[in-house]
N, C-alpha and C. Protein backbone atom coordinates (compact mmCIF):
# COMPACT_ATOMS: atom_id res chain seq x y z
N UNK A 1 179.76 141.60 124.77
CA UNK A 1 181.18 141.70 124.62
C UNK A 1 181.51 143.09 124.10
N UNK A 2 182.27 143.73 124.71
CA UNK A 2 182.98 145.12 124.54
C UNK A 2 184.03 145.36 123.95
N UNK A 3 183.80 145.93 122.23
CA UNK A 3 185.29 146.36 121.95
C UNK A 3 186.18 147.05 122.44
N UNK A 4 187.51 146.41 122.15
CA UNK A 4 188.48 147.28 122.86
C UNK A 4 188.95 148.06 122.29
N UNK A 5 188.96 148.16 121.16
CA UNK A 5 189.79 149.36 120.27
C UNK A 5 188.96 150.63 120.61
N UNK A 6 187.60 150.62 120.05
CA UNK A 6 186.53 151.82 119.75
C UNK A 6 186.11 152.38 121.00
N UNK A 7 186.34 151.46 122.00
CA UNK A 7 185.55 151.54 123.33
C UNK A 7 183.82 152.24 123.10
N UNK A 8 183.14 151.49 122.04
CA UNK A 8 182.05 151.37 121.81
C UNK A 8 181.24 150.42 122.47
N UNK A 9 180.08 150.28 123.22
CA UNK A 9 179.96 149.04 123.46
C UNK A 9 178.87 148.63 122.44
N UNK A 10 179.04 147.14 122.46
CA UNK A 10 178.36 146.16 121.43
C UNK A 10 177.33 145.38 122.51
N UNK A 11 176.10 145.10 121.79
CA UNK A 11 175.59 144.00 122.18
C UNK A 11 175.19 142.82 121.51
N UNK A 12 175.51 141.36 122.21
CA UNK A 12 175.59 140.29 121.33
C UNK A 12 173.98 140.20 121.84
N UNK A 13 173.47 139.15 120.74
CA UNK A 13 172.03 139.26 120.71
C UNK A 13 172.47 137.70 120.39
N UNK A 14 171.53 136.43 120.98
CA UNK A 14 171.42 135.38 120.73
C UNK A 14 169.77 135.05 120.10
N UNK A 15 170.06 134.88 119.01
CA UNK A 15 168.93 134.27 118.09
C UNK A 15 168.08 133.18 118.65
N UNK A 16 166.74 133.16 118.98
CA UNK A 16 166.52 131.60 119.26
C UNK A 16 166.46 130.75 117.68
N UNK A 17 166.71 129.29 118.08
CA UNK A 17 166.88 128.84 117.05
C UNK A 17 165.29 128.27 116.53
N UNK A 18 164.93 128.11 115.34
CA UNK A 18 163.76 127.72 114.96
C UNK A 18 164.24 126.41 114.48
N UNK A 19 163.54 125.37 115.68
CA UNK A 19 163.74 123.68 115.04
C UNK A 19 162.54 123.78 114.40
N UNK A 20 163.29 122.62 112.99
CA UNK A 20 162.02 122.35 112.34
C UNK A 20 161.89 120.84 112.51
N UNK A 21 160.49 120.49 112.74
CA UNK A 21 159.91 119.47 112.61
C UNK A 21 160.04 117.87 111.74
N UNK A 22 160.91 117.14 112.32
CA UNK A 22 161.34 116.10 111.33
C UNK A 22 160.39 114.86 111.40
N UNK A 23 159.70 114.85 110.71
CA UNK A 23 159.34 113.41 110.69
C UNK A 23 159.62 112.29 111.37
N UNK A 24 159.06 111.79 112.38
CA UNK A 24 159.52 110.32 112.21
C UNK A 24 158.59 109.17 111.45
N UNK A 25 159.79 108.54 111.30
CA UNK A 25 159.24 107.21 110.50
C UNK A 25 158.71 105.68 110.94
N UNK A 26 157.56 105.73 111.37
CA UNK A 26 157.06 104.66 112.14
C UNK A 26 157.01 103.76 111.44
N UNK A 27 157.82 102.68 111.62
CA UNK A 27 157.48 100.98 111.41
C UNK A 27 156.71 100.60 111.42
N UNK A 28 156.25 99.92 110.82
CA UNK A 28 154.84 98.79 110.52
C UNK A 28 155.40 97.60 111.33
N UNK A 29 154.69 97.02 112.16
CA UNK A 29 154.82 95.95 113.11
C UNK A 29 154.68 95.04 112.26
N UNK A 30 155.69 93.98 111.51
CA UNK A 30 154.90 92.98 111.52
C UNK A 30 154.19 91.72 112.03
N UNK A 31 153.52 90.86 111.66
CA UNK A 31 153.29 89.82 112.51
C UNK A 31 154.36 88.80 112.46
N UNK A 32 153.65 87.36 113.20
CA UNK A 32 154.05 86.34 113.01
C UNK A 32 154.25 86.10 111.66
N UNK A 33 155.45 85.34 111.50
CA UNK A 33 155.68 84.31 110.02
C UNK A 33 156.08 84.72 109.14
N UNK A 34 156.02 84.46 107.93
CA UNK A 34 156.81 84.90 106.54
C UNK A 34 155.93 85.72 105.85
N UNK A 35 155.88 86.78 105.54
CA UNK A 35 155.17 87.64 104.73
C UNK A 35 154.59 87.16 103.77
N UNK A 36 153.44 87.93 103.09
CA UNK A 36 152.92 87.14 101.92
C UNK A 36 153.68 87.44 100.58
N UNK A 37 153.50 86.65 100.22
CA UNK A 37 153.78 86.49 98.43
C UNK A 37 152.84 87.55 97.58
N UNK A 38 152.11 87.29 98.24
CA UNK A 38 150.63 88.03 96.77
C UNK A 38 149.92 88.40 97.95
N UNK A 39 148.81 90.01 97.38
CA UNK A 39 148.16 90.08 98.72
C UNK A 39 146.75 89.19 98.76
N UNK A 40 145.88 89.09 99.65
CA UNK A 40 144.98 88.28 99.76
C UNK A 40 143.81 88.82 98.42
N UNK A 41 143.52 89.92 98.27
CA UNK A 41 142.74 90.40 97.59
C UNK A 41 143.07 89.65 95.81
N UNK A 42 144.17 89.64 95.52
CA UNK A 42 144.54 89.06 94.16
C UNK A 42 143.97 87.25 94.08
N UNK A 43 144.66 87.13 95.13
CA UNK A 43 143.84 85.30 95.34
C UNK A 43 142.63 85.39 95.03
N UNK A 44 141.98 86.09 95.88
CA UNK A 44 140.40 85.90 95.77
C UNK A 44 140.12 86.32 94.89
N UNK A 45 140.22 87.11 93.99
CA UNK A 45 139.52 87.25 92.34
C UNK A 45 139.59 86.20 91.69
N UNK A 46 140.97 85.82 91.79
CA UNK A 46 141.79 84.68 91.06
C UNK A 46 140.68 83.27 90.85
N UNK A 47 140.64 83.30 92.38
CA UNK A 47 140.10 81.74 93.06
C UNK A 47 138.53 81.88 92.43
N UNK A 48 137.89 83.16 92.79
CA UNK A 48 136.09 83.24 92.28
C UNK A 48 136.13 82.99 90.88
N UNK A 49 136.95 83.71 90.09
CA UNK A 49 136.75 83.79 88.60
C UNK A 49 137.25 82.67 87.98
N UNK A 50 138.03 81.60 88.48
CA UNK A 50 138.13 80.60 87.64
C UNK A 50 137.21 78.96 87.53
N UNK A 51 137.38 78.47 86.80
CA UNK A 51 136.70 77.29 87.11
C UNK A 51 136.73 76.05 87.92
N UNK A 52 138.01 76.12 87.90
CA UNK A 52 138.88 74.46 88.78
C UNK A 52 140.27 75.40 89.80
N UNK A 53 140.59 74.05 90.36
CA UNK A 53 141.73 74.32 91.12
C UNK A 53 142.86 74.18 89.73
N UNK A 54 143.23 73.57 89.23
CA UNK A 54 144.11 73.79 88.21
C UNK A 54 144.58 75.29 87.20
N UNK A 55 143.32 75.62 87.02
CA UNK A 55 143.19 77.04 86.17
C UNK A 55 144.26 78.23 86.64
N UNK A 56 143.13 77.69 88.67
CA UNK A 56 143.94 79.00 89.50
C UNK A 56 145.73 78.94 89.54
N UNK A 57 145.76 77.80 89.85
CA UNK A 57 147.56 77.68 89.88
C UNK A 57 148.10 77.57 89.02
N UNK A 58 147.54 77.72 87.66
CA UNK A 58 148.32 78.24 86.11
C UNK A 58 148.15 79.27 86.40
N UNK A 59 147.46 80.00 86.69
CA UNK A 59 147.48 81.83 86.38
C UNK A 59 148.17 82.37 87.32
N UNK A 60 148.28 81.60 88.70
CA UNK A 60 149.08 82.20 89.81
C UNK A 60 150.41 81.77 89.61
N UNK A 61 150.97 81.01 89.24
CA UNK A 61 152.21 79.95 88.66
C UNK A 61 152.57 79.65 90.56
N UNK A 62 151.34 78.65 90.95
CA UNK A 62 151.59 78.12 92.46
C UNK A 62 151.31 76.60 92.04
N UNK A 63 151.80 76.03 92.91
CA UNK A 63 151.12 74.64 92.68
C UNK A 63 150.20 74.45 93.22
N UNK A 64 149.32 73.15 93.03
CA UNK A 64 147.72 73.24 93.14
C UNK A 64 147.75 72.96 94.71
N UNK A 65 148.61 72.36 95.33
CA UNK A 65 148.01 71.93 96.95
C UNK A 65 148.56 73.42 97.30
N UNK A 66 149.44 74.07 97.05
CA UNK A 66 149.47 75.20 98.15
C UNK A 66 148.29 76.44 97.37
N UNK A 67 147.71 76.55 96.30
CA UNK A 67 146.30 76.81 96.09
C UNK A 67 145.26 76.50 97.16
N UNK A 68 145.47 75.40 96.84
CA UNK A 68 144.09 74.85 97.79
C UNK A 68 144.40 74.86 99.37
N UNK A 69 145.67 74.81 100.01
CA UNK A 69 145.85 75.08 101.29
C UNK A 69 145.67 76.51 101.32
N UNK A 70 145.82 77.52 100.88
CA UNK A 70 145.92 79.06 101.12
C UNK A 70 144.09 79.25 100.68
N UNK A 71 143.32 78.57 100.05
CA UNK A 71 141.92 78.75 99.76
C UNK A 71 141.33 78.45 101.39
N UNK A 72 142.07 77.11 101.74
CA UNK A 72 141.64 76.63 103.07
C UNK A 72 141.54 77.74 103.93
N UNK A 73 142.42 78.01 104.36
CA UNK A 73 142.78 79.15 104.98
C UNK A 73 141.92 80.38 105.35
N UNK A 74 142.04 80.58 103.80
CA UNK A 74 141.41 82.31 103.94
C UNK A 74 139.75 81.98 104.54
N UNK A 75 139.38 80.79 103.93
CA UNK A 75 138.22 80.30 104.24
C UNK A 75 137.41 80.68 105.87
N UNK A 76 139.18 80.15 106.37
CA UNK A 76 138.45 80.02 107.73
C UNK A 76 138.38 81.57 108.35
N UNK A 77 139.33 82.30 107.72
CA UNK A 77 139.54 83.70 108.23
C UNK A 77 137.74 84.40 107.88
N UNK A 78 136.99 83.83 107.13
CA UNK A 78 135.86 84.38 107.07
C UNK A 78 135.71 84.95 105.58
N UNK A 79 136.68 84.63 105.14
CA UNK A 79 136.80 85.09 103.07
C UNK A 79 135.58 83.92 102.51
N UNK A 80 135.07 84.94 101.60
CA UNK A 80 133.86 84.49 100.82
C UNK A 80 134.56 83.40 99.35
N UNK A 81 134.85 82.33 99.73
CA UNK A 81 135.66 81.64 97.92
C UNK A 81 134.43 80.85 97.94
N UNK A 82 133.91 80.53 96.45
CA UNK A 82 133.49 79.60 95.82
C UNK A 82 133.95 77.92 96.27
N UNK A 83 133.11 76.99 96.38
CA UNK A 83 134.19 75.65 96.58
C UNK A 83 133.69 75.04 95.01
N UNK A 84 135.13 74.42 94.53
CA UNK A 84 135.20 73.88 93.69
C UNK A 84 134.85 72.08 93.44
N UNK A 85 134.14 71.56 92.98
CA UNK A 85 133.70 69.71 92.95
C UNK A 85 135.28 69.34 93.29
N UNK A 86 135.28 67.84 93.98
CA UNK A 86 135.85 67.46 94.62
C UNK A 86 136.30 65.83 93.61
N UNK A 87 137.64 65.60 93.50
CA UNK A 87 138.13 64.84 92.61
C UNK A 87 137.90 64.84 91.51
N UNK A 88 138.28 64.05 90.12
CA UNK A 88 138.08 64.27 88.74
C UNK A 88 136.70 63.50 88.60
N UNK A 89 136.91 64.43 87.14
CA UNK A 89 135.20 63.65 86.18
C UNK A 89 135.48 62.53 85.97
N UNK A 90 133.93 61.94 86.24
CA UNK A 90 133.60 60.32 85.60
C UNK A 90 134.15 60.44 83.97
N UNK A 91 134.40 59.23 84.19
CA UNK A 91 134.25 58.63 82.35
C UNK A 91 133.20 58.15 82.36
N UNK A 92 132.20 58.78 81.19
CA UNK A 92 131.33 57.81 80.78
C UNK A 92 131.71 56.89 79.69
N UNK A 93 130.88 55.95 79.78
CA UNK A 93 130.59 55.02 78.58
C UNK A 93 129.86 55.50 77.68
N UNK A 94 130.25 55.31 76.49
CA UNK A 94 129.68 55.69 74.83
C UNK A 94 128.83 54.37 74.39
């Protein structure tokens, strides 16, 4: 573009522009179903280190069948749990 007053000529110079690099933010897919509560790794300490099914679902504040259904579980996924004796202690006689 050529001034008109000075009758100088000008030259416009177009800058390239430098894009910068934005991040995108990839989503985590999730799966099927309702997300977990607790991750699996906390259960399983939980579940090895205690003695009974009761213990675990005081310390987890779960109730004992969904304990023992989520023990089921991981079981089959190939998780290493302890199994715990099956119904309560005898009474003996004195």
């Amino acid at each position: 573009m050529e001034n008109i007053n000075n009758q100088e000529p000008t030259i416009d110079v177009e800058m390239e522009s430098t894009e910068v690099a934005t991040p995108i933010a990839h989503t985590v897919k999730r799966g099927r179903g309702r997300p977990a509560k607790m991750p699996k790794q906390v259960f399983i300490d939980a579940w090895n280190n205690c003695t009974n099914l009761n213990e675990v679902a005081s310390m987890l504040n779960i109730p004992t069948t969904s304990a023992s259904v989520k023990a089921s579980q991981l079981r089959k996924t190939g998780c290493n749990l302890k199994l715990f004796r099956r119904g309560r202690k005898r009474k003996t006689a004195i």
